[in-house]
Protein backbone atom coordinates (compact mmCIF):
# COMPACT_ATOMS: atom_id res chain seq x y z
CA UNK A 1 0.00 0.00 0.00
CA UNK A 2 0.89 3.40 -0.82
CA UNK A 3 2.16 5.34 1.95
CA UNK A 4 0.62 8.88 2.66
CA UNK A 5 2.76 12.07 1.42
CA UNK A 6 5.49 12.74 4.25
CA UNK A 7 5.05 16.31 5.63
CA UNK A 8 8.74 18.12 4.96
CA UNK A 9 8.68 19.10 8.63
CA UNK A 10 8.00 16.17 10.64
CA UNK A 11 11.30 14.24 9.58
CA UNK A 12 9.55 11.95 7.79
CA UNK A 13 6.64 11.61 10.20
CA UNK A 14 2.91 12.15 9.69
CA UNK A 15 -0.10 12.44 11.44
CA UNK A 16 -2.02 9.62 12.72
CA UNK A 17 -5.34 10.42 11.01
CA UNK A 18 -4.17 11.05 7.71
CA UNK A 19 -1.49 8.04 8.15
CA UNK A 20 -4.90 5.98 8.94
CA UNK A 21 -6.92 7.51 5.81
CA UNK A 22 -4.49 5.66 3.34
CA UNK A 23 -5.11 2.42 5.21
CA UNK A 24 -8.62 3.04 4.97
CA UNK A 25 -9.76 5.34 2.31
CA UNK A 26 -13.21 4.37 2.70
CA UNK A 27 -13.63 5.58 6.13
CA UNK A 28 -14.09 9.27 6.68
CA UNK A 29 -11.19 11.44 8.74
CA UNK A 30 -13.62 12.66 11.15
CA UNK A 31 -14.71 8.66 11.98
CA UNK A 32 -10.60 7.97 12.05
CA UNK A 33 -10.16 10.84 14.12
CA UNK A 34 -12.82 9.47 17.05
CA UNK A 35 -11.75 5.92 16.60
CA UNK A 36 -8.43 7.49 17.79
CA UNK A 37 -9.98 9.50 20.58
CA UNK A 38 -11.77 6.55 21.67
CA UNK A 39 -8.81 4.22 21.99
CA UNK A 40 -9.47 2.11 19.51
CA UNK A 41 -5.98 2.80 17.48
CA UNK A 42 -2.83 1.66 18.78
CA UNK A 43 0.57 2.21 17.68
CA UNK A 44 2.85 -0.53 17.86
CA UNK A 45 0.59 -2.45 19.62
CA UNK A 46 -0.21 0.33 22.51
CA UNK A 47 -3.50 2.23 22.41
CA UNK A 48 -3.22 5.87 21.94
CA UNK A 49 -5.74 8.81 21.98
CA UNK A 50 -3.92 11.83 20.72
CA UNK A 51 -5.18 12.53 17.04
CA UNK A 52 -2.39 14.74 16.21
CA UNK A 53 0.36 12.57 17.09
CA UNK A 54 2.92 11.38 14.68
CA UNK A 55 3.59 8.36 13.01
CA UNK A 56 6.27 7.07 10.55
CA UNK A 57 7.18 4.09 8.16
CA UNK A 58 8.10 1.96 10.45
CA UNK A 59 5.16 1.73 12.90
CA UNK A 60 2.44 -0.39 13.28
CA UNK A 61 -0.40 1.40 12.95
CA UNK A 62 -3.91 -0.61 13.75
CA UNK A 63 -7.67 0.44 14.30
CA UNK A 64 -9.54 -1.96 15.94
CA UNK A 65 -13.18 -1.23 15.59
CA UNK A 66 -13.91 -4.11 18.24
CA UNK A 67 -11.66 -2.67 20.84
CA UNK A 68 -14.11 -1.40 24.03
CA UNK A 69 -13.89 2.82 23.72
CA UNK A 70 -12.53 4.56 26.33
CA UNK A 71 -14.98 5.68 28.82
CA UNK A 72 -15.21 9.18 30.29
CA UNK A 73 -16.89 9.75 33.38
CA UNK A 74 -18.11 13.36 32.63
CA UNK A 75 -15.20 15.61 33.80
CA UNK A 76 -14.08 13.98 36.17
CA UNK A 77 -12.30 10.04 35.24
CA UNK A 78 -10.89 9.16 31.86
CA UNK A 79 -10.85 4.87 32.09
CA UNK A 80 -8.55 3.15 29.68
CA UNK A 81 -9.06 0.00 30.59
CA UNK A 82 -11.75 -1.86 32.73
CA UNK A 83 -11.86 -5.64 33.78
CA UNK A 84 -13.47 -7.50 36.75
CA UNK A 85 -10.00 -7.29 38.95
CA UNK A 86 -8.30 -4.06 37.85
CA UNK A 87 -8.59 -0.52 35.92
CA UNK A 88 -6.74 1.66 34.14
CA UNK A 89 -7.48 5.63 34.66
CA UNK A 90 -5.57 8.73 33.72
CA UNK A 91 -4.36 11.29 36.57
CA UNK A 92 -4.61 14.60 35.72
CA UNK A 93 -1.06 16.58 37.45
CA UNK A 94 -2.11 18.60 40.51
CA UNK A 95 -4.31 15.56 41.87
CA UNK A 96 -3.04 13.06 44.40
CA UNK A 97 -3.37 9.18 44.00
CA UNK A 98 -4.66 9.06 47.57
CA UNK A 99 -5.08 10.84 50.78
CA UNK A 100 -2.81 11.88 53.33
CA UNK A 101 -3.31 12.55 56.83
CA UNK A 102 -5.37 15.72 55.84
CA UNK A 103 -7.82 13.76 54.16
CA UNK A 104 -7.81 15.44 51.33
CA UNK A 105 -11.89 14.14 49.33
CA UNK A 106 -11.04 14.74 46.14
CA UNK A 107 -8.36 12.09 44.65
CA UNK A 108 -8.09 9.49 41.87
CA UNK A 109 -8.63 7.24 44.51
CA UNK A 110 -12.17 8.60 45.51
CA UNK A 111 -12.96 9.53 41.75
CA UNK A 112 -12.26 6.09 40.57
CA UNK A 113 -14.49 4.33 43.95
CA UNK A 114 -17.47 6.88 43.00
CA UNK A 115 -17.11 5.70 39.27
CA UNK A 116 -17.57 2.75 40.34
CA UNK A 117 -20.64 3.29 42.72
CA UNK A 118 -22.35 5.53 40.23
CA UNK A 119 -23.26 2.36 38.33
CA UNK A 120 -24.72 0.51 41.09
CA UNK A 121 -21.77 -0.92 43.12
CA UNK A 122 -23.00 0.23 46.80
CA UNK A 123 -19.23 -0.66 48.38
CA UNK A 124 -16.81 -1.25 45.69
CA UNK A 125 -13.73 -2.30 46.20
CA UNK A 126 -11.05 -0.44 45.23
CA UNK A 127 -7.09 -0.80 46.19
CA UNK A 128 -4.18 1.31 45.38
CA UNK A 129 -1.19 -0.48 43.60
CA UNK A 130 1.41 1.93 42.87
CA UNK A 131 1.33 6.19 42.86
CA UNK A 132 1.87 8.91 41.08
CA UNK A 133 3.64 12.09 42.54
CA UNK A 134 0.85 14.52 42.79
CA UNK A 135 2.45 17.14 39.99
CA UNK A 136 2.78 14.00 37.83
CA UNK A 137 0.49 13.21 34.99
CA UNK A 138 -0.31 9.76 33.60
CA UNK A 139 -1.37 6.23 33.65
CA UNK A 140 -2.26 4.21 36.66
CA UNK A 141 -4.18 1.01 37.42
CA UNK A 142 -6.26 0.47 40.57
CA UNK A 143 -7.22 -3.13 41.69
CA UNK A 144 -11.22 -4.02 41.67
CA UNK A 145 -10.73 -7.72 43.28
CA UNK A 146 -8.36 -8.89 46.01
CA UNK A 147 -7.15 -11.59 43.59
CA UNK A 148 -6.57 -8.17 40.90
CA UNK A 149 -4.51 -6.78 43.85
CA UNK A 150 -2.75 -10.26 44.21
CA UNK A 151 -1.97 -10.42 41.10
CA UNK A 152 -1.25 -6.55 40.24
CA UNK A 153 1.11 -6.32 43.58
CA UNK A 154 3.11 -9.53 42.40
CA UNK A 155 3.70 -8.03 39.07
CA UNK A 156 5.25 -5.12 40.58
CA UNK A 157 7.11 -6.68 42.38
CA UNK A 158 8.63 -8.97 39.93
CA UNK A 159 9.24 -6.02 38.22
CA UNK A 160 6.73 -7.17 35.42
CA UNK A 161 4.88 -4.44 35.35
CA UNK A 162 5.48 -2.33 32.27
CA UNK A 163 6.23 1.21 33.14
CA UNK A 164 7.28 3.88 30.59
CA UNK A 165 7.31 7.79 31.07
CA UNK A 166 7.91 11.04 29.30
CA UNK A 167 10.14 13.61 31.04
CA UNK A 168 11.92 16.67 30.08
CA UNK A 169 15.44 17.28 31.49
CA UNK A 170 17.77 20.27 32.08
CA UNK A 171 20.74 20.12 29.76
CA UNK A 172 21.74 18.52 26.59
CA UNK A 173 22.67 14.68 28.01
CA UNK A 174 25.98 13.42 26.57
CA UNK A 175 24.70 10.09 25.64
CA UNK A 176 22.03 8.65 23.42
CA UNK A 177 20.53 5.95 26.08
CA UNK A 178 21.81 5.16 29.35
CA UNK A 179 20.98 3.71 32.70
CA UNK A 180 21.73 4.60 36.64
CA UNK A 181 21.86 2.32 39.18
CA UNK A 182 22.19 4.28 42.33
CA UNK A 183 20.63 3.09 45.38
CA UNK A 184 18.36 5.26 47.37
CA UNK A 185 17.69 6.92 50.69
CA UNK A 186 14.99 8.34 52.60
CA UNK A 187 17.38 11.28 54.25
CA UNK A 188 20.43 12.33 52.20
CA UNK A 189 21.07 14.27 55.36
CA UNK A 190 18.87 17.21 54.84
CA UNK A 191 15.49 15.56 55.39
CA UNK A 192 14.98 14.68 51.51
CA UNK A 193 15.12 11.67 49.93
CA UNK A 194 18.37 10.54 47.74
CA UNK A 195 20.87 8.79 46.50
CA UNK A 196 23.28 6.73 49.04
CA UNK A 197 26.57 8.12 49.78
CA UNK A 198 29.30 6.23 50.54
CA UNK A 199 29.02 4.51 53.77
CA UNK A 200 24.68 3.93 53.44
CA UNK A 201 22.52 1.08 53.00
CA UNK A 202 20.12 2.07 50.06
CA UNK A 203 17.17 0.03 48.28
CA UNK A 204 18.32 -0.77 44.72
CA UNK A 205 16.56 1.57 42.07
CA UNK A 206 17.41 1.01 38.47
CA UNK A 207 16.12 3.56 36.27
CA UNK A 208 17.13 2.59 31.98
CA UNK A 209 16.36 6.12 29.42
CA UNK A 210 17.12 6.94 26.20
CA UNK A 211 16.95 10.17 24.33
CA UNK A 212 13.59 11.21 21.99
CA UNK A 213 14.71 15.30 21.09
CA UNK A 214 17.25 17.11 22.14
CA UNK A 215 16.03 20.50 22.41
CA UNK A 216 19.92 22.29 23.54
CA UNK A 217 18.77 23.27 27.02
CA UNK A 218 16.46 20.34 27.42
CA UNK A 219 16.19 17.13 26.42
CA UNK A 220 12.99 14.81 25.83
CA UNK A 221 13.59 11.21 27.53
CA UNK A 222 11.34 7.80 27.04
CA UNK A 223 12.32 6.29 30.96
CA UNK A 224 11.51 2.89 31.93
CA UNK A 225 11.27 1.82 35.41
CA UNK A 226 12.63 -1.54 36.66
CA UNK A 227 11.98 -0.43 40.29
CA UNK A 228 9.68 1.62 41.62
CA UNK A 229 11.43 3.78 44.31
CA UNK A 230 9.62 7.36 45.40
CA UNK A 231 11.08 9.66 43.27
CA UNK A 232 13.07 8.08 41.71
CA UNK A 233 13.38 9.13 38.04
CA UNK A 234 13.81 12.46 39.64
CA UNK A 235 16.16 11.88 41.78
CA UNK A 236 18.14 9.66 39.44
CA UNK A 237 18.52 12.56 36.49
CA UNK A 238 19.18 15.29 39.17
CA UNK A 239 22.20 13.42 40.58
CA UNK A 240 22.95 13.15 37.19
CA UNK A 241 23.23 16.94 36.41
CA UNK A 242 20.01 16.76 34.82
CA UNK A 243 17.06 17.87 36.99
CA UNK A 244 13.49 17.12 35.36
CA UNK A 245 12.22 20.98 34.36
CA UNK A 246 10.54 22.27 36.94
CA UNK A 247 10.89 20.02 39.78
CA UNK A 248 11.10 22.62 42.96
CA UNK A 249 12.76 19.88 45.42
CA UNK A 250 15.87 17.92 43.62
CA UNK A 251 17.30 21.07 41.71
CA UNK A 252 20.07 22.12 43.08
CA UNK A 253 19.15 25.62 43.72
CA UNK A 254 22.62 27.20 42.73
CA UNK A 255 21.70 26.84 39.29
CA UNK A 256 20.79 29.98 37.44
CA UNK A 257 16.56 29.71 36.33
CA UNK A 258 15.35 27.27 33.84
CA UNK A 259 14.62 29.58 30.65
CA UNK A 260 11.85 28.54 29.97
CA UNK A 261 9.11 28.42 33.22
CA UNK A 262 7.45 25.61 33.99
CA UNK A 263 4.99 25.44 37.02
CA UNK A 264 5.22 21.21 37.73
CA UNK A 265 8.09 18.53 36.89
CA UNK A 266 7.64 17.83 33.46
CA UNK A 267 7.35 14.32 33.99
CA UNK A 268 4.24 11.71 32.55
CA UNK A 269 3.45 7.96 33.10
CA UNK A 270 2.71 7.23 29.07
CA UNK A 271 2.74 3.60 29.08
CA UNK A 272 1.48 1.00 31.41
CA UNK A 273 1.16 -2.63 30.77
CA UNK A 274 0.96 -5.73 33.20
CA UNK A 275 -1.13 -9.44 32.88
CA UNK A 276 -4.77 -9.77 33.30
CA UNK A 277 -5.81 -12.05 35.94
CA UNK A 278 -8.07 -14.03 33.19
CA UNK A 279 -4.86 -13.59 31.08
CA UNK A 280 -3.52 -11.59 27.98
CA UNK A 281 -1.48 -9.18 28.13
CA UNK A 282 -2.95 -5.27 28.56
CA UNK A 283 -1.28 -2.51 27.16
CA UNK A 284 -2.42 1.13 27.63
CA UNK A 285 -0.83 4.30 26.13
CA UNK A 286 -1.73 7.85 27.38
CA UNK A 287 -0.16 11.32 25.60
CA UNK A 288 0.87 13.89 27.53
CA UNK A 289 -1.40 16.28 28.76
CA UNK A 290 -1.28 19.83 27.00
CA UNK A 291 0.87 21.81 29.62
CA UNK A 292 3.50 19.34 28.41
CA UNK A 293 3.24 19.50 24.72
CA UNK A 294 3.06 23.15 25.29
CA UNK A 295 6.13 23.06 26.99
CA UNK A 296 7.73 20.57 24.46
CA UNK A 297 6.38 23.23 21.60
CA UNK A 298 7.82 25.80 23.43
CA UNK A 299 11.62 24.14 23.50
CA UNK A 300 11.18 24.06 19.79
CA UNK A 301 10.52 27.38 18.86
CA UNK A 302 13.45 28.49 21.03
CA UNK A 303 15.65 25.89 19.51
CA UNK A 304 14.39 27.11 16.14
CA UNK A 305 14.94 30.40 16.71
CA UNK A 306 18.61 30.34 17.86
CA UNK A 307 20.56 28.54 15.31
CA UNK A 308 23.87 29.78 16.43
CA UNK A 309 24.10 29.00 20.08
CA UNK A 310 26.86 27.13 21.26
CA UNK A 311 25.44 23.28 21.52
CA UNK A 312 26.92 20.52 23.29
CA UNK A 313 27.84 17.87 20.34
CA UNK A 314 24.81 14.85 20.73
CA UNK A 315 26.73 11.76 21.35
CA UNK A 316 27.55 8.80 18.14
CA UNK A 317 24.69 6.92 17.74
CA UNK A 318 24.48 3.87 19.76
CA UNK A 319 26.16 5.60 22.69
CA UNK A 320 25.12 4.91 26.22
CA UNK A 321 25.88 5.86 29.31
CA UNK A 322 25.66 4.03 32.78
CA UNK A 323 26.23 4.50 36.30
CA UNK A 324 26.00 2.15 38.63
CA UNK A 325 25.48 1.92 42.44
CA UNK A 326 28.30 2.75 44.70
């Protein structure tokens, strides 16, 4: 089949609808466009609902007209993914997972338990596997069933629960891909979590990235999480040298100001994936929310516009870089 006309300035790269109109030029681009937004699409085999998002020869693009929509709860709950033992929601940034000793009412945890009870459930249950830093947006599965929670908990665990996030880092990073390995604390020594110096007993955290755009000031990571330490991925690229934008707490603060402001870490659980209870294997895919493309968008432009800054040279492809636990 014919591949649709490459637009000059996507590197090759097109959008999704009009990459899914060649596949099926019977089907009108407004019913391609909410097949997308319905999560019935997925990209290399993960769903995605962003109808402007970019596609290129080599991916495997796929509509599934079979594939259960996702659901919106008016305003309030975006489900990805719903089975007897375990769901899939989005988290907007700015909301917590669950409450702390304020007792805060309105969380994803009490959105996703009055979801639930709005359709006739009078005590659902509802159990929290794994969190999401309050200013971070993204993917996260609740367990419906004790054996979901069984099963959900082991997964993590076993570190077989797929994890994959976007963030946006300080600095142009030297390598291509790379990997730390420090072990963390709970008190570096000034009441913050961080990484073990010499001489401390830290829990293993292994954190694997690898570059998507290098912006000069910034770069745009894919990181995967083989742990799931608090903090970590922030931690991780701020011992590094390269702080996610925006995070207020690992920065170190004798850096001059970001230059472009950000008001949360840019940081977003895209991809989450683990094993159904009944079995198959459930991938979901969220895009970042718009604060983030804006701020990606926003990198651009100032890239763009300054052609003749001093850059730090990208590193040869295939280059990685590692550090490992002291």
């Amino acid at each position: 089949m014919k591949s649709p006309e490459k637009t000059p300035d996507a590197g090759g790269r097109v959008r999704i609808v009009r990459w899914l109109s060649s596949l099926y030029p019977d089907v009108s681009p407004s019913r391609l466009k909410r097949a997308v937004l319905s999560g019935q699409v997925t990209v290399n085999g993960a769903v995605t609902t962003n109808a402007g998002a970019l596609v290129s020869e080599g991916d495997e693009v796929v509509w599934e007209e079979g594939r259960p929509t996702i659901r919106r709860a008016g305003n309030r709950l975006v489900v990805f993914y719903e089975d007897d033992d375990a769901i899939i929601v989005f988290k907007p940034a700015g909301m917590l997972t669950q409450p702390t000793y304020e007792k805060e009412r309105d969380t994803l945890l009490s959105r996703v338990s009055n979801y639930l009870a709005s359709r006739g459930e009078k005590r659902p249950y509802v159990a929290v596997v794994h969190r999401l830093d309050k200013d971070t947006s993204g993917l996260l599965a609740f367990a419906k069933s004790r054996r979901g929670l069984h099963s959900l908990q082991t997964q993590l665990k076993t570190r077989a629960l797929e994890r994959s996030y976007l963030a946006v880092v300080e600095g142009n990073l030297a390598a291509n891909s790379g990997r730390y390995e420090e072990a963390l604390v709970e008190d570096r020594g000034d009441g913050r979590r961080g990484v073990a110096r010499p001489g401390q007993e830290g829990l293993p955290a292994l954190t694997a990235w690898k570059v998507v755009e290098r912006f000069g000031v910034a770069t745009l990571v894919e990181v995967e999480l083989e742990t799931g330490r608090t903090h970590q991925i922030r931690i991780h690229f701020a011992e590094a040298g390269h702080p996610v934008v925006g995070d207020p707490v690992y920065r170190d603060r004798r850096l001059p100001p970001f230059p472009v402001r950000f008001p949360r870490q840019a940081l977003h659980a895209a991809l989450l994936g683990f094993d159904s209870v009944e079995g198959g294997h459930i991938v979901r895919r969220a895009e970042p929310p718009r604060d983030f493309e804006a701020l990606v968008t926003e990198l651009r432009d100032r890239r763009a516009k300054t052609p003749d800054r001093k850059k730090e040279k990208p590193a040869a492809k295939g280059s990685t870089e590692s550090r490992r636990a002291k």
